[in-house]
PDB file of N, CA and C in Angstrom:
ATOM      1  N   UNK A   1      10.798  17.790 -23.460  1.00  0.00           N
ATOM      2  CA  UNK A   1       9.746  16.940 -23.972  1.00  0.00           C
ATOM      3  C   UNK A   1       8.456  17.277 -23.232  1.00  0.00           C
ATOM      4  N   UNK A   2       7.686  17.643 -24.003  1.00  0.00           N
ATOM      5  CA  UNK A   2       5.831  17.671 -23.429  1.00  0.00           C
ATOM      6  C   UNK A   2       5.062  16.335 -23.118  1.00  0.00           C
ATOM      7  N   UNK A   3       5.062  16.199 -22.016  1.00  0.00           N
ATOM      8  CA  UNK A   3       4.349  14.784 -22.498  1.00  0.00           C
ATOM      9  C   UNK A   3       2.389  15.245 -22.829  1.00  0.00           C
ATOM     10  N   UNK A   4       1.896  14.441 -23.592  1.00  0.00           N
ATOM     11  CA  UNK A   4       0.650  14.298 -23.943  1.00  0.00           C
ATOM     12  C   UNK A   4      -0.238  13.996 -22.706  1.00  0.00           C
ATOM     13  N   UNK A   5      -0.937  14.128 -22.253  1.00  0.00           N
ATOM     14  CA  UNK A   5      -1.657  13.269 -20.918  1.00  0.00           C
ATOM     15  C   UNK A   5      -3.352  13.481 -21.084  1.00  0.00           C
ATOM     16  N   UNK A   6      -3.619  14.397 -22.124  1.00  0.00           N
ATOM     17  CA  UNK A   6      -5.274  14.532 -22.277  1.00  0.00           C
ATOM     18  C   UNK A   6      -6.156  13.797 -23.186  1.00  0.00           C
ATOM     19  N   UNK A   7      -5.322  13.306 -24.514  1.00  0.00           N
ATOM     20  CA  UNK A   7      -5.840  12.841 -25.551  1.00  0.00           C
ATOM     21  C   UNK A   7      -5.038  11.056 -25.790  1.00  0.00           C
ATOM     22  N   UNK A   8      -4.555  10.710 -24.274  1.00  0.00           N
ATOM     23  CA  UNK A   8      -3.964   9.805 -25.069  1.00  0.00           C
ATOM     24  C   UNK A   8      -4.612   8.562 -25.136  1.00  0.00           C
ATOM     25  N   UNK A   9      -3.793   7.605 -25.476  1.00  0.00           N
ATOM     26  CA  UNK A   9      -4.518   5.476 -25.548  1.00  0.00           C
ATOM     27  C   UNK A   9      -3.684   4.824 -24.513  1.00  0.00           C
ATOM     28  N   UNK A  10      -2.456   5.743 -24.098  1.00  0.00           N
ATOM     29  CA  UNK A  10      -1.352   4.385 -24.107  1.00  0.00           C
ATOM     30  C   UNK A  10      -1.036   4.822 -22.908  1.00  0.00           C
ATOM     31  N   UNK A  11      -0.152   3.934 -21.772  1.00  0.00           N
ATOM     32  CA  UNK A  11       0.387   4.038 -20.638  1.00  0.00           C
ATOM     33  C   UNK A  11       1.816   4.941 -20.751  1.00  0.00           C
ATOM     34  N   UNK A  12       2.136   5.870 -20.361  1.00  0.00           N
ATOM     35  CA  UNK A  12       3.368   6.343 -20.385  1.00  0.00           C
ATOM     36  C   UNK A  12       4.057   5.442 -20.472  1.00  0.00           C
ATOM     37  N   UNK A  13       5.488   5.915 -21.121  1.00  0.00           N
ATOM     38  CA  UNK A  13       6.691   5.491 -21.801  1.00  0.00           C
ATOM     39  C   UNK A  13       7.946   5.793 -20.127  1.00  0.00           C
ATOM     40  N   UNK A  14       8.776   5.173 -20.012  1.00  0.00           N
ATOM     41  CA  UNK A  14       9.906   5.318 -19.449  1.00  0.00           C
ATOM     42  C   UNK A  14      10.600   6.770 -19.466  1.00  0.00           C
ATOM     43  N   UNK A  15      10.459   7.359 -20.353  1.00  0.00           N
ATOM     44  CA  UNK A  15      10.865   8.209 -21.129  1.00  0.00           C
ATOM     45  C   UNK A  15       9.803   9.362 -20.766  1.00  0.00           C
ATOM     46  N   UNK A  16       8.875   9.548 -20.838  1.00  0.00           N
ATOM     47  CA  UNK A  16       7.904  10.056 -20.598  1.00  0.00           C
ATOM     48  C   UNK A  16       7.339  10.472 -19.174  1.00  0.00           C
ATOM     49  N   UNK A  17       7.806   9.036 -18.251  1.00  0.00           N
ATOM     50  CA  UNK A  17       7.616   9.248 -16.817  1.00  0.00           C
ATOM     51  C   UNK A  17       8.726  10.116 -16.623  1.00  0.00           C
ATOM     52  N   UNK A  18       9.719   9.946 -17.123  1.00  0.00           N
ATOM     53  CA  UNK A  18      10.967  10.768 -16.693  1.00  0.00           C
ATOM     54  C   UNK A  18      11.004  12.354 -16.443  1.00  0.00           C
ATOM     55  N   UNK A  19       9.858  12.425 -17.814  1.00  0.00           N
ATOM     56  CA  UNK A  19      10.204  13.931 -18.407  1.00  0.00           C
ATOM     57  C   UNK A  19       8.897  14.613 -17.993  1.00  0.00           C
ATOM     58  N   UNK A  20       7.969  14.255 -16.862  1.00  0.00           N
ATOM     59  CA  UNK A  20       7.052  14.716 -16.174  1.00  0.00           C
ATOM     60  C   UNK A  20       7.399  15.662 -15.344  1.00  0.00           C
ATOM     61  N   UNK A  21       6.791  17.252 -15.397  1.00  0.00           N
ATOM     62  CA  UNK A  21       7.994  18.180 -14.686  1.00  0.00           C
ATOM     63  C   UNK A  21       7.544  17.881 -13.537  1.00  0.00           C
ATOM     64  N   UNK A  22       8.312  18.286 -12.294  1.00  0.00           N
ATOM     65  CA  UNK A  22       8.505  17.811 -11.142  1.00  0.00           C
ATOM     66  C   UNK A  22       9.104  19.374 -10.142  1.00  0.00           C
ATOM     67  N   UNK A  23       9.011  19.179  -9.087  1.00  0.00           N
ATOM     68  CA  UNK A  23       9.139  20.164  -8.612  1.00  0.00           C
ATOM     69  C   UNK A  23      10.610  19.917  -7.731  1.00  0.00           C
ATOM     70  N   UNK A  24      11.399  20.973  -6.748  1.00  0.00           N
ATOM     71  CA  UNK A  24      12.660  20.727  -6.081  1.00  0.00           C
ATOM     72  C   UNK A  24      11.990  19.622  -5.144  1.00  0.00           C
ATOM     73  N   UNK A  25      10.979  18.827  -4.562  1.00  0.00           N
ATOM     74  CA  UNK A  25      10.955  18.163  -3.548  1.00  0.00           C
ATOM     75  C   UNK A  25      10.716  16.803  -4.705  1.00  0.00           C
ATOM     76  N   UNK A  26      10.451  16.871  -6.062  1.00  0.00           N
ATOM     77  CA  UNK A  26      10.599  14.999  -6.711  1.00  0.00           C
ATOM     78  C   UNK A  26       9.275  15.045  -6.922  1.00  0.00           C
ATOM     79  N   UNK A  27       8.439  15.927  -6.840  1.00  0.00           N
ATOM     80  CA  UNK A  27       6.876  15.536  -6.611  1.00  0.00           C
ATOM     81  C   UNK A  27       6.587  15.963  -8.202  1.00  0.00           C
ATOM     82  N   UNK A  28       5.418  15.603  -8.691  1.00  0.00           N
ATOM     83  CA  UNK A  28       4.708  15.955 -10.265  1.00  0.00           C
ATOM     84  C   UNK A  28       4.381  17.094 -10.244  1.00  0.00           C
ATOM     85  N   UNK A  29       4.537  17.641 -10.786  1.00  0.00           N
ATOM     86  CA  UNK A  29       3.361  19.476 -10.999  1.00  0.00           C
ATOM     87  C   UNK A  29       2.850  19.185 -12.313  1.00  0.00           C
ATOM     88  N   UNK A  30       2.872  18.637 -13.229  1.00  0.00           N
ATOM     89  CA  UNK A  30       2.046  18.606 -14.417  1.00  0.00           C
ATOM     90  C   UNK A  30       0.955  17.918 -13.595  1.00  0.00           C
ATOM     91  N   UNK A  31      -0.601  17.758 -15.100  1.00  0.00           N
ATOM     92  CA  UNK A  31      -1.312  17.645 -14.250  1.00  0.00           C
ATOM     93  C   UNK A  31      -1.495  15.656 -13.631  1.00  0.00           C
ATOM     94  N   UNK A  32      -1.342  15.872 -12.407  1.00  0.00           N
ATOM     95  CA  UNK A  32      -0.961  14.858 -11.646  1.00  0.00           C
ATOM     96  C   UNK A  32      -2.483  13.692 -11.830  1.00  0.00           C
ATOM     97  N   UNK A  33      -3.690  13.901 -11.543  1.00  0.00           N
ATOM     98  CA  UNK A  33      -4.782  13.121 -11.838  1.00  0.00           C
ATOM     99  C   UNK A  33      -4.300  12.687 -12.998  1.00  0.00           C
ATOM    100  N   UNK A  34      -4.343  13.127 -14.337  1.00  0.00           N
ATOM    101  CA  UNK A  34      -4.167  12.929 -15.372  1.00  0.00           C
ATOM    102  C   UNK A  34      -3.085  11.759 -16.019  1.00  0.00           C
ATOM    103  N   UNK A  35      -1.714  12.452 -15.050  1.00  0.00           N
ATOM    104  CA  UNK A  35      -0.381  11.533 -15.126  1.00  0.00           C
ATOM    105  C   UNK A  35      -0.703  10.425 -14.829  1.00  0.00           C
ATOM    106  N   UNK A  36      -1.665  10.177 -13.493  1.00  0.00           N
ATOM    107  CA  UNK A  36      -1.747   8.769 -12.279  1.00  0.00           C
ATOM    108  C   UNK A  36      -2.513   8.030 -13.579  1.00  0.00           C
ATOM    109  N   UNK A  37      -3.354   8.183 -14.094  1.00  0.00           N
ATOM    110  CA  UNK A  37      -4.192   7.026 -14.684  1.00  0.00           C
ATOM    111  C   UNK A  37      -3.303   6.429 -15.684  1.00  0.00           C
ATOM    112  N   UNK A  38      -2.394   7.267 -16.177  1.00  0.00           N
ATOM    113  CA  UNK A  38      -1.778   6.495 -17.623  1.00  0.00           C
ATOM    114  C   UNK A  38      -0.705   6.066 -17.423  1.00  0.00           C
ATOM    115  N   UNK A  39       0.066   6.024 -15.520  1.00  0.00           N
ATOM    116  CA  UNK A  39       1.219   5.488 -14.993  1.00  0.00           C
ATOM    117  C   UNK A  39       1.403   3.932 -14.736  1.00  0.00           C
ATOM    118  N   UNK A  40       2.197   3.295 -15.436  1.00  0.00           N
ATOM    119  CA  UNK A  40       2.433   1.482 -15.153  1.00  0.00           C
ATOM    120  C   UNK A  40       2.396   1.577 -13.429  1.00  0.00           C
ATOM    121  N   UNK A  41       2.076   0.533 -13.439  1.00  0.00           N
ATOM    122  CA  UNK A  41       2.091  -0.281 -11.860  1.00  0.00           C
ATOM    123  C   UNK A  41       3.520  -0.004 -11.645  1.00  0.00           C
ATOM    124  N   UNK A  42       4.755  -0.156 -12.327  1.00  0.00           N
ATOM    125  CA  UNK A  42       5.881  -0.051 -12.121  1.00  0.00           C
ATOM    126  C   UNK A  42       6.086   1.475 -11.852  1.00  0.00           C
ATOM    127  N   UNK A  43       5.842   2.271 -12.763  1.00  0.00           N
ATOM    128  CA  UNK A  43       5.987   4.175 -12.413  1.00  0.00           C
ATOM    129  C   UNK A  43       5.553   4.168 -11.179  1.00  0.00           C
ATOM    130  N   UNK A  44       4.509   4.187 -10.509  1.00  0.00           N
ATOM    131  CA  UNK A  44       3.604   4.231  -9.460  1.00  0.00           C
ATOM    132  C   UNK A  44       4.374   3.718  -8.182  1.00  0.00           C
ATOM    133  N   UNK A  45       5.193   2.860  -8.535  1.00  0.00           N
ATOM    134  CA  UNK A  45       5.914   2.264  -7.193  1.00  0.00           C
ATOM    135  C   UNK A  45       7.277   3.182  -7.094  1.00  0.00           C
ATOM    136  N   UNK A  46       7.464   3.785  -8.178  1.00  0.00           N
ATOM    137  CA  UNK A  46       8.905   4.847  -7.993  1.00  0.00           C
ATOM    138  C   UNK A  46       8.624   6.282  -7.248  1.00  0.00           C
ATOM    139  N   UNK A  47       7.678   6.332  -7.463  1.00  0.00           N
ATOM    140  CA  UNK A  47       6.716   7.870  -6.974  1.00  0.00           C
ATOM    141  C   UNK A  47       7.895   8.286  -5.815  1.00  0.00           C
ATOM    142  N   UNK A  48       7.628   9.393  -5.247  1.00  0.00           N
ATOM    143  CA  UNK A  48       7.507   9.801  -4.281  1.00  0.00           C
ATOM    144  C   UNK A  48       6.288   9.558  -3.363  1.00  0.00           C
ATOM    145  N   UNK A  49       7.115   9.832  -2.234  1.00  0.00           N
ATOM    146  CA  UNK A  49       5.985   9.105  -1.064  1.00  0.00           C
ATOM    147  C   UNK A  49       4.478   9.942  -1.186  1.00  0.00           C
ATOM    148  N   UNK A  50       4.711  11.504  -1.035  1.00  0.00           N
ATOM    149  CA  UNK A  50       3.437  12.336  -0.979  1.00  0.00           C
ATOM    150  C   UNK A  50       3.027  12.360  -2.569  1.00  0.00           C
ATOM    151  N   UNK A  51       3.209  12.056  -3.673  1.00  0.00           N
ATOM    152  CA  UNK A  51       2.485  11.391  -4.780  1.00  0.00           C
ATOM    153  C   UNK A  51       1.852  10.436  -4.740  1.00  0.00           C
ATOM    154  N   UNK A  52       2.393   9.061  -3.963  1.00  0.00           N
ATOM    155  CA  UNK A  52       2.005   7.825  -4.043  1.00  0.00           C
ATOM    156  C   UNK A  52       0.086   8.047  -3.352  1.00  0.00           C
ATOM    157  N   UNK A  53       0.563   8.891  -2.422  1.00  0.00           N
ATOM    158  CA  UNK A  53      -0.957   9.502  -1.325  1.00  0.00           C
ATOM    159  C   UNK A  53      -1.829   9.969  -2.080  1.00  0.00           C
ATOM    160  N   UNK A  54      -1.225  11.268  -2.847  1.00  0.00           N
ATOM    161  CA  UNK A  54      -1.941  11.754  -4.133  1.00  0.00           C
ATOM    162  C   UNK A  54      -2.950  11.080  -4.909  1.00  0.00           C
ATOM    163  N   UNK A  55      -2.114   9.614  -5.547  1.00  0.00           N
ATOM    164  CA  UNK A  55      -2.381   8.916  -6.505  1.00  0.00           C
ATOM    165  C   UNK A  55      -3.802   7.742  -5.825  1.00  0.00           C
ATOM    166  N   UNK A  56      -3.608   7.385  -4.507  1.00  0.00           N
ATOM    167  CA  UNK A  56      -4.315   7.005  -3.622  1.00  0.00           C
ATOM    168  C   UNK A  56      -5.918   7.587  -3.756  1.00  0.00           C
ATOM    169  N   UNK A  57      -5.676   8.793  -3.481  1.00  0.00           N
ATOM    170  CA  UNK A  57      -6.994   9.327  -3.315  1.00  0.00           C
ATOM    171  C   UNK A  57      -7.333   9.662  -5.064  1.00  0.00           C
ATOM    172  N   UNK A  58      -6.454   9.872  -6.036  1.00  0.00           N
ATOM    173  CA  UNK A  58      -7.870   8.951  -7.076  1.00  0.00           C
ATOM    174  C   UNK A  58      -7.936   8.427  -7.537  1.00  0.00           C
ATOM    175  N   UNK A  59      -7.352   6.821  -7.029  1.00  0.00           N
ATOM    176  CA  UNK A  59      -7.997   5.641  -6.914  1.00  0.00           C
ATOM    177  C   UNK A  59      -9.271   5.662  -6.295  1.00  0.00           C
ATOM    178  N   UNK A  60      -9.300   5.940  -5.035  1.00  0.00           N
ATOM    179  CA  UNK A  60     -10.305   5.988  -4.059  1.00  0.00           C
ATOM    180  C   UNK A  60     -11.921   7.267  -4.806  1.00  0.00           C
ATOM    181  N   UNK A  61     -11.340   8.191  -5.426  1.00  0.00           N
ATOM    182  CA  UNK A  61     -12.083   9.181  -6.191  1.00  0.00           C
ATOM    183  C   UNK A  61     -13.116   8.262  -7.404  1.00  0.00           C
ATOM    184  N   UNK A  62     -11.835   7.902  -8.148  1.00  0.00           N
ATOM    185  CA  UNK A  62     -12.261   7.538  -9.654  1.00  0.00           C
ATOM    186  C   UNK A  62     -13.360   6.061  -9.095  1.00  0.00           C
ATOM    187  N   UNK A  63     -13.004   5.486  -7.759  1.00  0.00           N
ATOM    188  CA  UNK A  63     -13.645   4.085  -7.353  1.00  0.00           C
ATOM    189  C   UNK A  63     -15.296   4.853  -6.911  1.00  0.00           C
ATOM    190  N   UNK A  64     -15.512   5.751  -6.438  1.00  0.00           N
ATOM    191  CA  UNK A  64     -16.397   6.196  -5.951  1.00  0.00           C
ATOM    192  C   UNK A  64     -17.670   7.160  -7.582  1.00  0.00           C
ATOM    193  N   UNK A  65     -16.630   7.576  -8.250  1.00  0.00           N
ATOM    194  CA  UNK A  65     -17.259   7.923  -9.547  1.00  0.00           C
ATOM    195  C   UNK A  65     -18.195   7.017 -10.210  1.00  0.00           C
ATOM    196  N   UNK A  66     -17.319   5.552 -10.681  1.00  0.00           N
ATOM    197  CA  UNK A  66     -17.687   4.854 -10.988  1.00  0.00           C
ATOM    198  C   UNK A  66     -19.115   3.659 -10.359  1.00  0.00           C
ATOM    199  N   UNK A  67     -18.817   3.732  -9.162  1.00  0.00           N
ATOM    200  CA  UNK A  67     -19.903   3.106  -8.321  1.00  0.00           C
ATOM    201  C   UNK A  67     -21.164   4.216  -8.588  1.00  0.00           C
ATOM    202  N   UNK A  68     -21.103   5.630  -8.411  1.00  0.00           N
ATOM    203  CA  UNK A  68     -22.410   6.302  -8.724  1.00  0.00           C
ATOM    204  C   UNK A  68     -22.559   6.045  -9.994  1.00  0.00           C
ATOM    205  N   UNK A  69     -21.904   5.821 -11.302  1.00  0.00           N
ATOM    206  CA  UNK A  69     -22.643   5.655 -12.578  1.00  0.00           C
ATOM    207  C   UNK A  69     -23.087   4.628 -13.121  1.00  0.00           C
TER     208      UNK A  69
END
């Protein structure tokens, strides 16, 4: 399964978080910015630890974008 992550509306599916390729250490290799914004509060807490960090900094990114515009 491909998941969609450029054009979409909707929060990933269960199904979808699943089928996010991943590498031998559990971590995302698709593109990961992309994945984080459309991940439930619930996906986000399953992460892996060095994703969860990942996902951190763009929060902290996208918070800093938004304050300059």
């Amino acid at each position: 399964m491909t998941v969609e992550l450029i054009e979409r509306t909707t929060k990933l599916t269960n199904a979808e978080f699943r089928a996010l390729r991943r590498n031998t250490d559990g971590r995302i290799t698709d593109d990961f910015e992309m994945a984080w914004i459309w991940m439930t509060e619930a996906q986000k807490e399953r992460l892996h630890g060095d994703d969860w960090s990942r996902g951190v900094d763009v929060d902290e990114e996208l918070s800093y974008l938004a304050a300059e515009f």
